[in-house]
Protein backbone atom coordinates (compact mmCIF):
# COMPACT_ATOMS: atom_id res chain seq x y z
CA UNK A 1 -58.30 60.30 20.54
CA UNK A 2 -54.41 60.71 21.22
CA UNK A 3 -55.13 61.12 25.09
CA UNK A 4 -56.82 57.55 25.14
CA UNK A 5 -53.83 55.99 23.31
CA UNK A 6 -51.92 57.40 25.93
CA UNK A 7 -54.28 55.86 28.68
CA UNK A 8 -54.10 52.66 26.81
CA UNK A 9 -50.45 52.96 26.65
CA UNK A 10 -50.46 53.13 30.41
CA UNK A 11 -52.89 50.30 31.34
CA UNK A 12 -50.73 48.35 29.17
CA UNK A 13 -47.47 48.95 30.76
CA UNK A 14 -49.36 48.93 34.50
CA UNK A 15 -50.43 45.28 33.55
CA UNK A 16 -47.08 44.22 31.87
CA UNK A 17 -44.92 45.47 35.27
CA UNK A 18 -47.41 44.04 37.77
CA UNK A 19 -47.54 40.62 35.56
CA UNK A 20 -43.30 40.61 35.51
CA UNK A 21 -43.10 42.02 39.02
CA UNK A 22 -45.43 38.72 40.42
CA UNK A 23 -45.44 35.98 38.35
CA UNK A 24 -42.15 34.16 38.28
CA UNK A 25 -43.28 31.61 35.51
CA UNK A 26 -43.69 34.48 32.80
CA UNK A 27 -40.62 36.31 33.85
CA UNK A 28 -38.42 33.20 33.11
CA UNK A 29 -40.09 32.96 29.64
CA UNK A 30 -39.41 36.32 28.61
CA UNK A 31 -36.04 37.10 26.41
CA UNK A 32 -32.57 38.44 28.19
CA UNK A 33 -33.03 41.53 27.61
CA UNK A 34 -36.05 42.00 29.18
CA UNK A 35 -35.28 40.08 31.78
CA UNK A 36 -32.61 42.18 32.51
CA UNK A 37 -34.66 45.45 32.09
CA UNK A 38 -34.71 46.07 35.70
CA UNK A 39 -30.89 46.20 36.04
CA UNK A 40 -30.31 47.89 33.47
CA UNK A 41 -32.36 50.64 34.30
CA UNK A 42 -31.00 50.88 37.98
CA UNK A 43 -27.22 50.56 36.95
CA UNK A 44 -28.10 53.34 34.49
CA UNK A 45 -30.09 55.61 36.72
CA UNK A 46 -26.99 55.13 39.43
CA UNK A 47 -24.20 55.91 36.55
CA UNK A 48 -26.73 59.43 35.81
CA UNK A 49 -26.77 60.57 39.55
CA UNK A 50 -22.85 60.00 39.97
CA UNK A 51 -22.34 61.82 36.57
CA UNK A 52 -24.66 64.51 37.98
CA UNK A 53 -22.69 64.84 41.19
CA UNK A 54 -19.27 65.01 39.33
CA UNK A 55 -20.72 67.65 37.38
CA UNK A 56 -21.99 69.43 40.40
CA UNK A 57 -19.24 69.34 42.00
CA UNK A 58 -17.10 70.62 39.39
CA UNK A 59 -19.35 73.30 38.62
CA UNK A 60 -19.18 74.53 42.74
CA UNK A 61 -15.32 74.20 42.02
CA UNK A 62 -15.35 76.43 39.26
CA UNK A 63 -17.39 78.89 40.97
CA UNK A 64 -15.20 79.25 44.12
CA UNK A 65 -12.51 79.90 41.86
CA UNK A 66 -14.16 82.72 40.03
CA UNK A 67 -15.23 84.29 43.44
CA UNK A 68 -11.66 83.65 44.81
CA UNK A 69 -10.08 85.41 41.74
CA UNK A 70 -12.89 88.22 41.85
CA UNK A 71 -11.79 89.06 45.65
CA UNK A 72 -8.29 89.19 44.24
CA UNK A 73 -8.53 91.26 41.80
CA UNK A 74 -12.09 93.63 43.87
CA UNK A 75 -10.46 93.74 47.27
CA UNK A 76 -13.47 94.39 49.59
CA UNK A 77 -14.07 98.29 50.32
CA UNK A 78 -13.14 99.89 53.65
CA UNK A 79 -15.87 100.61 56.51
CA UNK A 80 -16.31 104.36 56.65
CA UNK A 81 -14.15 105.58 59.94
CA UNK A 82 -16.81 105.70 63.20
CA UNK A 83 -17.38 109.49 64.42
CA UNK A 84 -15.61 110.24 67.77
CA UNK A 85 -17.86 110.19 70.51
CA UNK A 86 -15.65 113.13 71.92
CA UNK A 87 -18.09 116.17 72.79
CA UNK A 88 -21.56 116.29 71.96
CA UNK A 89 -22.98 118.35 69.15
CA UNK A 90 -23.01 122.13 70.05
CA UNK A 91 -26.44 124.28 70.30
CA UNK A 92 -27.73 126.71 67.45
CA UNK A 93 -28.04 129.96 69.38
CA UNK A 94 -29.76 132.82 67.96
CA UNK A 95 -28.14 136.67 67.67
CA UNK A 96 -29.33 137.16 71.39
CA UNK A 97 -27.73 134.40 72.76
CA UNK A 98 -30.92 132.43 73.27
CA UNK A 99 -30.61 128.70 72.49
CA UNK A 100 -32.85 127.61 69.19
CA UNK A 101 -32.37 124.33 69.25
CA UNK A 102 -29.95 121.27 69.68
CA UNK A 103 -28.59 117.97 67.97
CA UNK A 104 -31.28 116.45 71.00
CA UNK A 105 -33.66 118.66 70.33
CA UNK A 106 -34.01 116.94 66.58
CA UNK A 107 -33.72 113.67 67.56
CA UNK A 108 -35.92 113.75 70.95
CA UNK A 109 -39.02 116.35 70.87
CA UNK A 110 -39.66 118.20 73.77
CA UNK A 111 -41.79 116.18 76.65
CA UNK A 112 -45.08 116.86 77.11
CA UNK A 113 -44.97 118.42 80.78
């Protein structure tokens, strides 16, 4: 039964906006304060979002200063110096003198022909 209170509690408010939101006569009737429900509830949901940004923005602040003091104190590491292009890679060679193999041979297999 609590899910058709619920439903109830809906219909209810469904009729009670759509009667305030179109029928002038009923809306001038009706006390201050709920007259004023509307405004209230915008002015409120406006003072939320800017307290929400402030925060936000404070918060994204805060962070930039962490990160700024973290470089400070974690300088970033060094790249590892590039090899030399200088000479390429000698050849294994066997006790005869034959070649075995190459830095090319390992990276590119013999063709097929």
């Amino acid at each position: 039964m609590d899910g058709w209170t619920k439903i109830a509690a809906g219909v209810a408010l469904g009729v009670a906006g759509t009667v305030y939101a179109t029928n002038k006569k009923i809306r001038k009737k009706l006390p201050t304060a709920a007259r004023d429900l509307p405004e209230n509830v915008k002015r409120r949901f406006k003072s939320a979002v800017s307290a929400g940004r402030e925060a936000s923005r404070s918060r994204r602040e805060e962070i930039l200063r962490n990160l700024e003091a973290h470089t400070q104190n974690h300088p970033p590491a060094k790249p590892p110096p590039k090899a030399s292009p200088e000479a390429p890679p000698s050849p294994v060679v066997s006790e005869d003198g034959a070649t075995i193999s190459s830095a090319d041979d390992e990276t590119h297999p013999p063709s097929p022909s």
